[in-house]
C-alpha atoms as a PDB file:
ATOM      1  CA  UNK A   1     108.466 157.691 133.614  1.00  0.00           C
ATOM      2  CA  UNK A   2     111.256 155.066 132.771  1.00  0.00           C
ATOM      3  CA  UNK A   3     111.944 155.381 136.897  1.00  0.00           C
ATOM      4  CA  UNK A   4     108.064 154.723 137.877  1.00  0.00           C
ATOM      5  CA  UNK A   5     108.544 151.876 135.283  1.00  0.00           C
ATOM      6  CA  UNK A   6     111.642 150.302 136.652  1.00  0.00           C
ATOM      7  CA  UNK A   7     110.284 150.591 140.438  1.00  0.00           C
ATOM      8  CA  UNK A   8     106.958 148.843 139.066  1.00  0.00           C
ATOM      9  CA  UNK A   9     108.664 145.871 137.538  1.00  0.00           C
ATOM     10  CA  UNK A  10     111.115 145.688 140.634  1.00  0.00           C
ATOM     11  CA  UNK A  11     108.139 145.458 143.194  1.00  0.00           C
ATOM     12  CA  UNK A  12     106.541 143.397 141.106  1.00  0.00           C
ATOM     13  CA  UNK A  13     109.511 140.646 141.321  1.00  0.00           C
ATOM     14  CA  UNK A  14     109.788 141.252 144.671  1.00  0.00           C
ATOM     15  CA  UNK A  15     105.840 140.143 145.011  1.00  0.00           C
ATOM     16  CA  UNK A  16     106.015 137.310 142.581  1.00  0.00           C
ATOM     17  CA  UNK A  17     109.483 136.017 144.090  1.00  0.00           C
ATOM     18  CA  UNK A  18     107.723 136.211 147.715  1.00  0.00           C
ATOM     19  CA  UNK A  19     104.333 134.388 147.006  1.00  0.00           C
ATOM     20  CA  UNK A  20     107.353 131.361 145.308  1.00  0.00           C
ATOM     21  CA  UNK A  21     108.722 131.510 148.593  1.00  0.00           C
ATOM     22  CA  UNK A  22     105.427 130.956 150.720  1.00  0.00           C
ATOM     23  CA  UNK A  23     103.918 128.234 148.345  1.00  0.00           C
ATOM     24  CA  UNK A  24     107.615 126.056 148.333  1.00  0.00           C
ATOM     25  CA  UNK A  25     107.770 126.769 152.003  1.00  0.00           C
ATOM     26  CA  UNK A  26     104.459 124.741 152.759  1.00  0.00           C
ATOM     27  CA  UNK A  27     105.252 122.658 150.101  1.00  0.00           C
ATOM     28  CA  UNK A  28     108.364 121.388 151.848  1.00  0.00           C
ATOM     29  CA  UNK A  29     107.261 121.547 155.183  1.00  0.00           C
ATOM     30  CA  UNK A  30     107.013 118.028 156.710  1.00  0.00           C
ATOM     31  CA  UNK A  31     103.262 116.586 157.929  1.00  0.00           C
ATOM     32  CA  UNK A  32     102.475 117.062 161.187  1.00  0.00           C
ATOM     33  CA  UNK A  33      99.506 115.515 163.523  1.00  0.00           C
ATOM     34  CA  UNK A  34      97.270 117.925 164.200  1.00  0.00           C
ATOM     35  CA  UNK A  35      96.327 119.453 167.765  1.00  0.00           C
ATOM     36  CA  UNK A  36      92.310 118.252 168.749  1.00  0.00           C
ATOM     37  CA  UNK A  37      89.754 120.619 167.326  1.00  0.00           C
ATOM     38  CA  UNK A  38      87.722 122.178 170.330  1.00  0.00           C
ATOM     39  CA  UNK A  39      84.434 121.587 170.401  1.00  0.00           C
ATOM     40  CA  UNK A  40      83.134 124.608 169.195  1.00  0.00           C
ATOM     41  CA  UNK A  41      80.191 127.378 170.368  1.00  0.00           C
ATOM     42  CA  UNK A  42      77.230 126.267 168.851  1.00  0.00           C
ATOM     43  CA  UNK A  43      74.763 129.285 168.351  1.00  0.00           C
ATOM     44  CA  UNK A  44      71.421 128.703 167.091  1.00  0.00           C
ATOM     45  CA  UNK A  45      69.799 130.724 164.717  1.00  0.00           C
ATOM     46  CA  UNK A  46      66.155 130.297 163.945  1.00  0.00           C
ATOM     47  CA  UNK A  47      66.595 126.756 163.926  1.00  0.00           C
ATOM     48  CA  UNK A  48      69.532 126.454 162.785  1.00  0.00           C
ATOM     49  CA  UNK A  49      72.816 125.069 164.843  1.00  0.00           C
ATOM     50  CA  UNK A  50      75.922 127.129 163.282  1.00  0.00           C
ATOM     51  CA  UNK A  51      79.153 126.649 164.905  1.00  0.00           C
ATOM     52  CA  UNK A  52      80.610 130.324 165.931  1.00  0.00           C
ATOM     53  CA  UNK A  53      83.927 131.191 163.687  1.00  0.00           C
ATOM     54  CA  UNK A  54      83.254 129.298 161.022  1.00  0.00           C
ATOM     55  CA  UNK A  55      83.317 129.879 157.303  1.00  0.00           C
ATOM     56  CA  UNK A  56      81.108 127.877 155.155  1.00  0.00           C
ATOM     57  CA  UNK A  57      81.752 127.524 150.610  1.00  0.00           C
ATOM     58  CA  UNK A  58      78.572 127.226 148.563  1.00  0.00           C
ATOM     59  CA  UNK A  59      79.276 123.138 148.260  1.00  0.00           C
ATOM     60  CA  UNK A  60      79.167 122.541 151.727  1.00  0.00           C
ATOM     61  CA  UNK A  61      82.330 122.445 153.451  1.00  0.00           C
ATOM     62  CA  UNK A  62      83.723 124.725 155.882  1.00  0.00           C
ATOM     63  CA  UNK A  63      86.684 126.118 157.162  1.00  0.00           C
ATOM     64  CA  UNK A  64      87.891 127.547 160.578  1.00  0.00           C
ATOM     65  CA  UNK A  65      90.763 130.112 160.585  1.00  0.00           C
ATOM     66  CA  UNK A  66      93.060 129.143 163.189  1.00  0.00           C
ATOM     67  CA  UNK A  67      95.892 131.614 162.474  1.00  0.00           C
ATOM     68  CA  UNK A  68      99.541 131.492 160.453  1.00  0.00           C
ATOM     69  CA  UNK A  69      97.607 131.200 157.254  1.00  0.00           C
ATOM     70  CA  UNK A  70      96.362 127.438 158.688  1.00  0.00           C
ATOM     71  CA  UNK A  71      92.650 126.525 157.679  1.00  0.00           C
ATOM     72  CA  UNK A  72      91.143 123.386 159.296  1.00  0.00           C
ATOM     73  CA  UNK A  73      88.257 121.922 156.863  1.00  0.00           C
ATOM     74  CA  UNK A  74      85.511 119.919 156.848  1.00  0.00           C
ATOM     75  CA  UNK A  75      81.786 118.441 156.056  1.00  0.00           C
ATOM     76  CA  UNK A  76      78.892 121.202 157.179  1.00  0.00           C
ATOM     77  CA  UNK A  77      75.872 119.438 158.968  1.00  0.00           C
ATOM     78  CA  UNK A  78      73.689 119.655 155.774  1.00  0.00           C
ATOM     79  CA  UNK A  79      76.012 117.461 153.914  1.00  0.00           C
ATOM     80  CA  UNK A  80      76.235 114.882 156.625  1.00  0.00           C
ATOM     81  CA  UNK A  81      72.789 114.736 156.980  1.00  0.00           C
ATOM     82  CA  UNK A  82      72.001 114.065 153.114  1.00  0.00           C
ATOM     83  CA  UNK A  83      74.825 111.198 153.663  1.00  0.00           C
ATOM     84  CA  UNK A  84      73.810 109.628 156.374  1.00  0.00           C
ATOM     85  CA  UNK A  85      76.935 107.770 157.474  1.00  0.00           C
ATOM     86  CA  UNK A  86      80.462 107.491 155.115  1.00  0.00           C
ATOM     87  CA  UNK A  87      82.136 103.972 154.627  1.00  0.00           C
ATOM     88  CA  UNK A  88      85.421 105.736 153.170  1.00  0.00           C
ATOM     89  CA  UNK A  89      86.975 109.001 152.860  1.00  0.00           C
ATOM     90  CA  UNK A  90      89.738 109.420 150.365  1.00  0.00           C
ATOM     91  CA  UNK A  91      91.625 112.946 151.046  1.00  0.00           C
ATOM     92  CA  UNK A  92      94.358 114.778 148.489  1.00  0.00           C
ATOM     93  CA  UNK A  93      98.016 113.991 149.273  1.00  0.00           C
ATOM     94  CA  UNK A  94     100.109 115.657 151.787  1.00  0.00           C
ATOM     95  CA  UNK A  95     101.534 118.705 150.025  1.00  0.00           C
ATOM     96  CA  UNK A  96      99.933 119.003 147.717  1.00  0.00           C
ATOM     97  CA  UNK A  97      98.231 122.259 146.215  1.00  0.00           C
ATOM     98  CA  UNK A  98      94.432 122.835 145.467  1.00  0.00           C
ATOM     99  CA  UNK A  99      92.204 125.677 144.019  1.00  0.00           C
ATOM    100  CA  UNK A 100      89.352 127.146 145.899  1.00  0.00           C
ATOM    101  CA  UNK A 101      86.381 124.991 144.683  1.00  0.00           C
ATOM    102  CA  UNK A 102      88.719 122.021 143.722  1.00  0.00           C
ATOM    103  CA  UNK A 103      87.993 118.551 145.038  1.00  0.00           C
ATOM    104  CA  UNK A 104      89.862 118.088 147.879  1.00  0.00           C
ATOM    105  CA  UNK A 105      88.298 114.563 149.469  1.00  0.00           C
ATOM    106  CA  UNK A 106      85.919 111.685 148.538  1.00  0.00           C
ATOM    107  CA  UNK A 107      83.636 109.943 150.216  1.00  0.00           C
ATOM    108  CA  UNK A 108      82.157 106.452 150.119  1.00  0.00           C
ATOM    109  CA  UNK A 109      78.411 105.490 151.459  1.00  0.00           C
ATOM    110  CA  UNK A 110      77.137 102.669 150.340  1.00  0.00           C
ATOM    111  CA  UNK A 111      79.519 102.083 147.484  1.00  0.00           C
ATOM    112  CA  UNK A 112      78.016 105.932 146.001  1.00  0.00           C
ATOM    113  CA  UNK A 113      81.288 107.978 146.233  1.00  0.00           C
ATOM    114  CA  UNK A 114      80.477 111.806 146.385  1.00  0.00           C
ATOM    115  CA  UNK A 115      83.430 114.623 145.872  1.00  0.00           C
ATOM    116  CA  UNK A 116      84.089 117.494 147.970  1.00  0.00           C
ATOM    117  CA  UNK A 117      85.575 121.063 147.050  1.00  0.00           C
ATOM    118  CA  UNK A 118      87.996 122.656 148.986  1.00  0.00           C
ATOM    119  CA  UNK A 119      86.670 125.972 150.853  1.00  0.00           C
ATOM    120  CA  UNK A 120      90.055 127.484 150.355  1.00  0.00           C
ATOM    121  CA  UNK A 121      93.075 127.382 148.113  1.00  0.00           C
ATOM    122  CA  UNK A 122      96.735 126.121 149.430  1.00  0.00           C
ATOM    123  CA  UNK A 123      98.947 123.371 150.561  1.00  0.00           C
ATOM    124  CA  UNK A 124      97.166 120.153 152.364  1.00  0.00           C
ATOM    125  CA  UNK A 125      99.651 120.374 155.401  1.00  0.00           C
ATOM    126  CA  UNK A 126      97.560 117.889 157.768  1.00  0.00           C
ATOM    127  CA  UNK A 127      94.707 115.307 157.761  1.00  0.00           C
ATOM    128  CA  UNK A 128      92.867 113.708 160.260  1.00  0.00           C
ATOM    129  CA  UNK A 129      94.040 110.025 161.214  1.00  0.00           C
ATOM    130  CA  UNK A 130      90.925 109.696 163.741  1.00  0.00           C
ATOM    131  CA  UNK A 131      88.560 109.711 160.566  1.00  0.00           C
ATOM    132  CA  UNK A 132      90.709 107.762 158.419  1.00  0.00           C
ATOM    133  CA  UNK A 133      90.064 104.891 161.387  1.00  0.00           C
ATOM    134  CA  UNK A 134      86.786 105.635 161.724  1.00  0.00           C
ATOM    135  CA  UNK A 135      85.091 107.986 158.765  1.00  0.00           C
ATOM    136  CA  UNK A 136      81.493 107.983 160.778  1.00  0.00           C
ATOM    137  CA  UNK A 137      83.064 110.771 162.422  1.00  0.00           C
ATOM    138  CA  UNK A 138      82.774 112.811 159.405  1.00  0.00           C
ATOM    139  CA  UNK A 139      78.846 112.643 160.140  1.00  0.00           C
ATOM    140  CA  UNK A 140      78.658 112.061 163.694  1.00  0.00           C
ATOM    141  CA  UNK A 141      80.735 114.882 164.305  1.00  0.00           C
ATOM    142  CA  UNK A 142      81.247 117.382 161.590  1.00  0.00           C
ATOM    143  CA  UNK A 143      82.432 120.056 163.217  1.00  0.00           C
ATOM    144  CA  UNK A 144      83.997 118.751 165.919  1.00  0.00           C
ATOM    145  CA  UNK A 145      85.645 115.142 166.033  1.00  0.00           C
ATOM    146  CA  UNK A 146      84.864 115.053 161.664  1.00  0.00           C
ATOM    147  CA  UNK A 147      87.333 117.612 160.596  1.00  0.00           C
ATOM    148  CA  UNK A 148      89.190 116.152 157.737  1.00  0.00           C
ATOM    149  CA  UNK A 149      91.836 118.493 156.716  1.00  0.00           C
ATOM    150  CA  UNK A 150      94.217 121.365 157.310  1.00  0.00           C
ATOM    151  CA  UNK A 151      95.275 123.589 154.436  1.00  0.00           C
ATOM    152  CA  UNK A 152      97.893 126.102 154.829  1.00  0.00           C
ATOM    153  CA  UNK A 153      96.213 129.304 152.665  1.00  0.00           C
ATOM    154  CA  UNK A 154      98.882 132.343 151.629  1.00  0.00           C
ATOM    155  CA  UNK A 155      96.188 134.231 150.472  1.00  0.00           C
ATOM    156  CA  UNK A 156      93.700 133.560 153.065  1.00  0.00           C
ATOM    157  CA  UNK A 157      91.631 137.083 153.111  1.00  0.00           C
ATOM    158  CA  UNK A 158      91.164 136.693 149.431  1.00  0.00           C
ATOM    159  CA  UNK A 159      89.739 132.965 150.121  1.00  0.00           C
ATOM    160  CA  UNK A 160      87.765 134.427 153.062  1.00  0.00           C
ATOM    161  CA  UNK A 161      85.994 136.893 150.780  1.00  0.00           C
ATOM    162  CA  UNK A 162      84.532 134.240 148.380  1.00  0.00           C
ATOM    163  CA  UNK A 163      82.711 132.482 151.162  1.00  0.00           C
ATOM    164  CA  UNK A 164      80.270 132.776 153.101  1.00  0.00           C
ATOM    165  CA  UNK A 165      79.844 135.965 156.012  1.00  0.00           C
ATOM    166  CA  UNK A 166      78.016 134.750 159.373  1.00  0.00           C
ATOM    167  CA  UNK A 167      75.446 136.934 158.357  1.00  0.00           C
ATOM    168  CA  UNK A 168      73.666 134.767 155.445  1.00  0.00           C
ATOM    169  CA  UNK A 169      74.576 131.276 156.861  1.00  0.00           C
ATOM    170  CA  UNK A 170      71.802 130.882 158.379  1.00  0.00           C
ATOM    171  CA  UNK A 171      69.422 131.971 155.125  1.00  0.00           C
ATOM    172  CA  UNK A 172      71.599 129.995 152.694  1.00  0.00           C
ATOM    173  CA  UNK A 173      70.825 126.781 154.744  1.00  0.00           C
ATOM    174  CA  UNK A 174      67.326 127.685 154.793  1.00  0.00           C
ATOM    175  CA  UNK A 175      67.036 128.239 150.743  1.00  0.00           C
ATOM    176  CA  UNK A 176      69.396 124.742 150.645  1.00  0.00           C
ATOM    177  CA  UNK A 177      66.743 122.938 152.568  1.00  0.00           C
ATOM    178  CA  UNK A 178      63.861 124.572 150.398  1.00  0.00           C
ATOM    179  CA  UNK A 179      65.585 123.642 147.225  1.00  0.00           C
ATOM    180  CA  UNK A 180      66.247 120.036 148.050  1.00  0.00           C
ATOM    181  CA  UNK A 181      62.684 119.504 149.468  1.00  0.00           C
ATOM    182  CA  UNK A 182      60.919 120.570 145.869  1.00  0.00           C
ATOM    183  CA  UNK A 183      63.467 118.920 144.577  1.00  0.00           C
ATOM    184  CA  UNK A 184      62.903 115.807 146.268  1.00  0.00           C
ATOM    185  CA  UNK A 185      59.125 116.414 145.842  1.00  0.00           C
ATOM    186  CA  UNK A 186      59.548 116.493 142.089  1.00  0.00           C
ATOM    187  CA  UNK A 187      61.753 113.695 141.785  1.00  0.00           C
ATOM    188  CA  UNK A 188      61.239 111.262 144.751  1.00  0.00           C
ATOM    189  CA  UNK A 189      57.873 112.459 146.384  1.00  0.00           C
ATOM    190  CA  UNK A 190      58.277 109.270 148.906  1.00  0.00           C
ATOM    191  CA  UNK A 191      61.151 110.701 150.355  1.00  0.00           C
ATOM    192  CA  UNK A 192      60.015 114.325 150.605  1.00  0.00           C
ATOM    193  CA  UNK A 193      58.836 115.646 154.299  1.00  0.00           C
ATOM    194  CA  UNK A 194      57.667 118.651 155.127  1.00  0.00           C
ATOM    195  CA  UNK A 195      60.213 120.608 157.152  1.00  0.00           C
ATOM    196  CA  UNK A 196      63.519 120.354 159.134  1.00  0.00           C
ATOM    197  CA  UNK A 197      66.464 118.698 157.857  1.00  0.00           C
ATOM    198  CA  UNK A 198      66.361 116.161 155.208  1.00  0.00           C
ATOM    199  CA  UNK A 199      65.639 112.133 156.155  1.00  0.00           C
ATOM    200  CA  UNK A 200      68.959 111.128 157.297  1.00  0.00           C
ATOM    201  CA  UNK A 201      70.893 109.414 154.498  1.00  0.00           C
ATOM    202  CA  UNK A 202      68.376 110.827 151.934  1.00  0.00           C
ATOM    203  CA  UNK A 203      71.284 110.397 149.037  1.00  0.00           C
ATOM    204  CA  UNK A 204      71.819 106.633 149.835  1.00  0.00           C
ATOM    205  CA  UNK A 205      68.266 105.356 149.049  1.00  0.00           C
ATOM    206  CA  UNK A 206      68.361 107.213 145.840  1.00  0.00           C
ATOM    207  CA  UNK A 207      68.615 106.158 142.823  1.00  0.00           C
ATOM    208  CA  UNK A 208      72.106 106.469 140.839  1.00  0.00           C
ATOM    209  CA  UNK A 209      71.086 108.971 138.198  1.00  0.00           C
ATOM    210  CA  UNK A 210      69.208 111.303 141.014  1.00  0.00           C
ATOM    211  CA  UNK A 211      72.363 110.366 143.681  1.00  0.00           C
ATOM    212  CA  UNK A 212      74.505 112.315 140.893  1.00  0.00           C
ATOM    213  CA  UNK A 213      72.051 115.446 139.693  1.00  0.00           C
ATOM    214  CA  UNK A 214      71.546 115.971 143.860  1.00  0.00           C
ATOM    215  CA  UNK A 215      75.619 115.803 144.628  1.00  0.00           C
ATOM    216  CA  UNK A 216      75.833 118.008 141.589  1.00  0.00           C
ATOM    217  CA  UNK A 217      73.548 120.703 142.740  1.00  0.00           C
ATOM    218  CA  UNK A 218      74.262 120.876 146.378  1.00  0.00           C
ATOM    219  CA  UNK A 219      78.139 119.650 146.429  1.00  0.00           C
ATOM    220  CA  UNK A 220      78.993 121.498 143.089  1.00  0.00           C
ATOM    221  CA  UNK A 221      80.870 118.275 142.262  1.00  0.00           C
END
Protein backbone atom coordinates (compact mmCIF):
# COMPACT_ATOMS: atom_id res chain seq x y z
CA UNK A 1 0.00 0.00 0.00
CA UNK A 2 2.78 2.52 1.14
CA UNK A 3 4.36 1.54 -2.62
CA UNK A 4 0.89 2.31 -4.58
CA UNK A 5 1.06 5.48 -2.35
CA UNK A 6 4.53 6.61 -3.12
CA UNK A 7 4.05 5.84 -7.05
CA UNK A 8 0.70 8.01 -6.76
CA UNK A 9 2.31 11.05 -5.27
CA UNK A 10 5.41 10.59 -7.68
CA UNK A 11 3.14 10.64 -10.89
CA UNK A 12 1.33 13.10 -9.53
CA UNK A 13 4.53 15.57 -9.38
CA UNK A 14 5.51 14.45 -12.46
CA UNK A 15 1.88 15.76 -13.88
CA UNK A 16 1.78 18.91 -11.87
CA UNK A 17 5.62 19.72 -12.66
CA UNK A 18 4.72 19.10 -16.54
CA UNK A 19 1.47 21.24 -16.91
CA UNK A 20 4.32 24.27 -14.95
CA UNK A 21 6.38 23.53 -17.76
CA UNK A 22 3.73 23.99 -20.67
CA UNK A 23 2.01 27.14 -19.11
CA UNK A 24 5.81 29.03 -18.49
CA UNK A 25 6.72 27.76 -21.89
CA UNK A 26 3.90 29.88 -23.68
CA UNK A 27 4.28 32.28 -21.20
CA UNK A 28 7.82 33.05 -22.30
CA UNK A 29 7.50 32.46 -25.75
CA UNK A 30 7.97 35.72 -27.74
CA UNK A 31 4.77 37.22 -30.00
CA UNK A 32 4.70 36.31 -33.26
CA UNK A 33 2.52 37.69 -36.42
CA UNK A 34 0.26 35.37 -37.30
CA UNK A 35 0.00 33.39 -40.76
CA UNK A 36 -3.53 34.70 -42.83
CA UNK A 37 -6.58 32.76 -41.77
CA UNK A 38 -8.02 30.91 -44.94
CA UNK A 39 -11.13 31.71 -45.88
CA UNK A 40 -12.97 29.01 -44.64
CA UNK A 41 -15.84 26.30 -46.11
CA UNK A 42 -18.94 27.83 -45.51
CA UNK A 43 -21.75 25.10 -45.23
CA UNK A 44 -25.22 26.10 -44.90
CA UNK A 45 -27.54 24.58 -42.75
CA UNK A 46 -31.20 25.37 -42.94
CA UNK A 47 -30.41 28.83 -43.28
CA UNK A 48 -27.80 29.10 -41.51
CA UNK A 49 -24.00 29.93 -42.88
CA UNK A 50 -21.57 27.92 -40.36
CA UNK A 51 -18.02 27.92 -41.21
CA UNK A 52 -16.75 24.04 -41.36
CA UNK A 53 -14.14 23.29 -38.29
CA UNK A 54 -15.21 25.61 -36.14
CA UNK A 55 -16.06 25.59 -32.47
CA UNK A 56 -18.48 28.05 -31.20
CA UNK A 57 -18.86 29.04 -26.72
CA UNK A 58 -22.37 29.86 -25.55
CA UNK A 59 -21.34 33.89 -25.63
CA UNK A 60 -20.59 33.96 -29.06
CA UNK A 61 -17.13 33.57 -29.97
CA UNK A 62 -15.46 30.86 -31.68
CA UNK A 63 -12.44 29.09 -32.01
CA UNK A 64 -10.64 27.08 -34.82
CA UNK A 65 -8.12 24.35 -33.80
CA UNK A 66 -5.20 24.75 -35.88
CA UNK A 67 -2.88 22.23 -34.19
CA UNK A 68 0.20 22.40 -31.38
CA UNK A 69 -2.37 23.30 -28.81
CA UNK A 70 -2.86 26.88 -30.98
CA UNK A 71 -6.59 28.19 -31.02
CA UNK A 72 -7.36 31.15 -33.35
CA UNK A 73 -10.55 33.16 -31.89
CA UNK A 74 -13.01 35.33 -32.80
CA UNK A 75 -16.64 37.17 -33.13
CA UNK A 76 -19.47 34.48 -34.55
CA UNK A 77 -21.81 36.15 -37.23
CA UNK A 78 -24.67 36.58 -34.65
CA UNK A 79 -22.62 38.86 -32.59
CA UNK A 80 -21.52 40.98 -35.48
CA UNK A 81 -24.76 41.31 -36.67
CA UNK A 82 -26.33 42.61 -33.23
CA UNK A 83 -23.18 45.15 -33.45
CA UNK A 84 -23.38 46.36 -36.51
CA UNK A 85 -19.91 47.81 -37.06
CA UNK A 86 -17.01 48.20 -33.97
CA UNK A 87 -15.14 51.63 -33.56
CA UNK A 88 -12.47 49.88 -31.14
CA UNK A 89 -11.37 46.60 -30.04
CA UNK A 90 -9.31 46.37 -26.92
CA UNK A 91 -7.70 42.66 -26.66
CA UNK A 92 -5.82 41.05 -23.30
CA UNK A 93 -2.02 41.45 -23.28
CA UNK A 94 0.41 39.28 -24.97
CA UNK A 95 1.07 36.44 -22.54
CA UNK A 96 -1.04 36.61 -20.67
CA UNK A 97 -3.37 33.75 -19.21
CA UNK A 98 -7.28 33.55 -19.33
CA UNK A 99 -10.06 31.13 -18.10
CA UNK A 100 -12.54 29.59 -20.40
CA UNK A 101 -15.47 32.11 -20.23
CA UNK A 102 -13.12 35.02 -19.13
CA UNK A 103 -13.16 38.29 -21.02
CA UNK A 104 -10.66 38.19 -23.37
CA UNK A 105 -11.44 41.53 -25.73
CA UNK A 106 -13.66 44.68 -25.79
CA UNK A 107 -15.31 46.30 -28.18
CA UNK A 108 -16.40 49.86 -28.90
CA UNK A 109 -19.62 50.87 -31.21
CA UNK A 110 -20.82 53.91 -30.81
CA UNK A 111 -19.11 54.75 -27.57
CA UNK A 112 -21.30 51.28 -26.00
CA UNK A 113 -18.29 49.00 -25.17
CA UNK A 114 -19.44 45.26 -25.01
CA UNK A 115 -16.98 42.36 -23.44
CA UNK A 116 -16.16 39.16 -24.92
CA UNK A 117 -15.30 35.68 -23.21
CA UNK A 118 -12.68 33.65 -24.29
CA UNK A 119 -13.88 30.19 -25.97
CA UNK A 120 -10.87 28.54 -24.48
CA UNK A 121 -8.45 28.77 -21.61
CA UNK A 122 -4.48 29.56 -22.16
CA UNK A 123 -1.80 31.94 -23.07
CA UNK A 124 -2.78 34.97 -25.65
CA UNK A 125 0.30 34.12 -27.94
CA UNK A 126 -0.92 36.35 -31.05
CA UNK A 127 -3.42 39.10 -32.07
CA UNK A 128 -4.47 40.43 -35.12
CA UNK A 129 -2.73 43.83 -36.24
CA UNK A 130 -5.14 43.99 -39.46
CA UNK A 131 -8.15 44.62 -36.98
CA UNK A 132 -6.36 46.72 -34.65
CA UNK A 133 -6.01 49.15 -38.03
CA UNK A 134 -9.18 48.59 -39.05
CA UNK A 135 -11.74 46.84 -36.30
CA UNK A 136 -14.77 46.79 -39.11
CA UNK A 137 -13.16 43.68 -39.95
CA UNK A 138 -14.34 42.14 -36.85
CA UNK A 139 -17.96 42.47 -38.52
CA UNK A 140 -17.27 42.52 -42.06
CA UNK A 141 -15.41 39.50 -41.78
CA UNK A 142 -15.79 37.41 -38.72
CA UNK A 143 -14.55 34.45 -39.65
CA UNK A 144 -12.28 35.22 -42.04
CA UNK A 145 -10.29 38.64 -42.23
CA UNK A 146 -12.03 39.45 -38.22
CA UNK A 147 -10.15 36.91 -36.27
CA UNK A 148 -8.85 38.65 -33.26
CA UNK A 149 -6.77 36.32 -31.34
CA UNK A 150 -4.62 33.23 -30.96
CA UNK A 151 -4.49 31.40 -27.65
CA UNK A 152 -2.12 28.68 -27.07
CA UNK A 153 -4.57 25.96 -24.98
CA UNK A 154 -2.54 22.94 -22.94
CA UNK A 155 -5.61 21.44 -22.23
CA UNK A 156 -7.36 21.88 -25.41
CA UNK A 157 -9.71 18.54 -25.49
CA UNK A 158 -10.96 19.52 -22.12
CA UNK A 159 -11.80 23.19 -23.61
CA UNK A 160 -13.19 21.44 -26.73
CA UNK A 161 -15.68 19.48 -24.64
CA UNK A 162 -17.37 22.56 -23.03
CA UNK A 163 -18.32 24.00 -26.37
CA UNK A 164 -20.27 23.58 -28.78
CA UNK A 165 -20.34 20.03 -31.27
CA UNK A 166 -21.22 20.85 -35.10
CA UNK A 167 -24.17 19.02 -34.46
CA UNK A 168 -26.33 21.72 -32.37
CA UNK A 169 -24.76 24.89 -33.97
CA UNK A 170 -27.06 25.24 -36.15
CA UNK A 171 -30.22 24.83 -33.45
CA UNK A 172 -28.47 26.99 -30.85
CA UNK A 173 -28.42 29.90 -33.42
CA UNK A 174 -31.88 29.25 -34.20
CA UNK A 175 -33.15 29.33 -30.30
CA UNK A 176 -30.52 32.63 -30.09
CA UNK A 177 -32.47 34.31 -32.82
CA UNK A 178 -35.92 33.22 -31.21
CA UNK A 179 -34.88 34.50 -27.86
CA UNK A 180 -33.68 37.88 -28.97
CA UNK A 181 -36.75 38.44 -31.26
CA UNK A 182 -39.39 38.06 -28.08
CA UNK A 183 -37.05 39.70 -26.44
CA UNK A 184 -36.89 42.56 -28.61
CA UNK A 185 -40.70 42.29 -29.03
CA UNK A 186 -41.16 42.75 -25.31
CA UNK A 187 -38.81 45.40 -24.85
CA UNK A 188 -38.37 47.38 -28.15
CA UNK A 189 -41.38 46.19 -30.37
CA UNK A 190 -40.09 48.93 -33.12
CA UNK A 191 -37.12 47.10 -33.63
CA UNK A 192 -38.54 43.56 -33.67
CA UNK A 193 -38.97 41.78 -37.34
CA UNK A 194 -40.22 38.78 -38.02
CA UNK A 195 -37.50 36.36 -39.10
CA UNK A 196 -33.82 36.09 -40.24
CA UNK A 197 -31.09 37.71 -38.52
CA UNK A 198 -31.53 40.62 -36.33
CA UNK A 199 -31.60 44.49 -37.94
CA UNK A 200 -28.02 45.08 -38.37
CA UNK A 201 -26.61 47.06 -35.43
CA UNK A 202 -29.78 46.23 -33.39
CA UNK A 203 -27.58 46.89 -29.96
CA UNK A 204 -26.49 50.44 -31.09
CA UNK A 205 -29.98 52.07 -31.36
CA UNK A 206 -30.81 50.72 -28.01
CA UNK A 207 -31.15 52.19 -25.18
CA UNK A 208 -28.25 51.95 -22.39
CA UNK A 209 -30.10 49.95 -19.77
CA UNK A 210 -31.52 47.35 -22.63
CA UNK A 211 -27.76 47.65 -24.55
CA UNK A 212 -26.52 46.01 -21.10
CA UNK A 213 -29.50 43.27 -20.13
CA UNK A 214 -29.09 42.16 -24.19
CA UNK A 215 -24.95 41.92 -23.97
CA UNK A 216 -25.67 40.19 -20.71
CA UNK A 217 -27.89 37.52 -22.01
CA UNK A 218 -26.39 36.75 -25.32
CA UNK A 219 -22.50 37.68 -24.59
CA UNK A 220 -22.63 36.31 -20.94
CA UNK A 221 -20.67 39.48 -20.11
Amino acid sequence: MAILLTLLTFLLFISLSYFRSQRAEAATSPPRLWPVLRAPEMVREQGFDLPKGYCFHPGHTWMLDEGRQNARVGLDSFAANLLGKVDRVEVAGLNRWVRQGQRLWTLTSDGFSVDMVSPVEGIVIAANPAVQQDPSLITKDPYGDGWILVVKSPDLATNLSNLLPAPFVRPWMQSTLDRLRALTTQLAPALAQDGGLPVTGLLRRLEPGLQRRLAKEFFLS
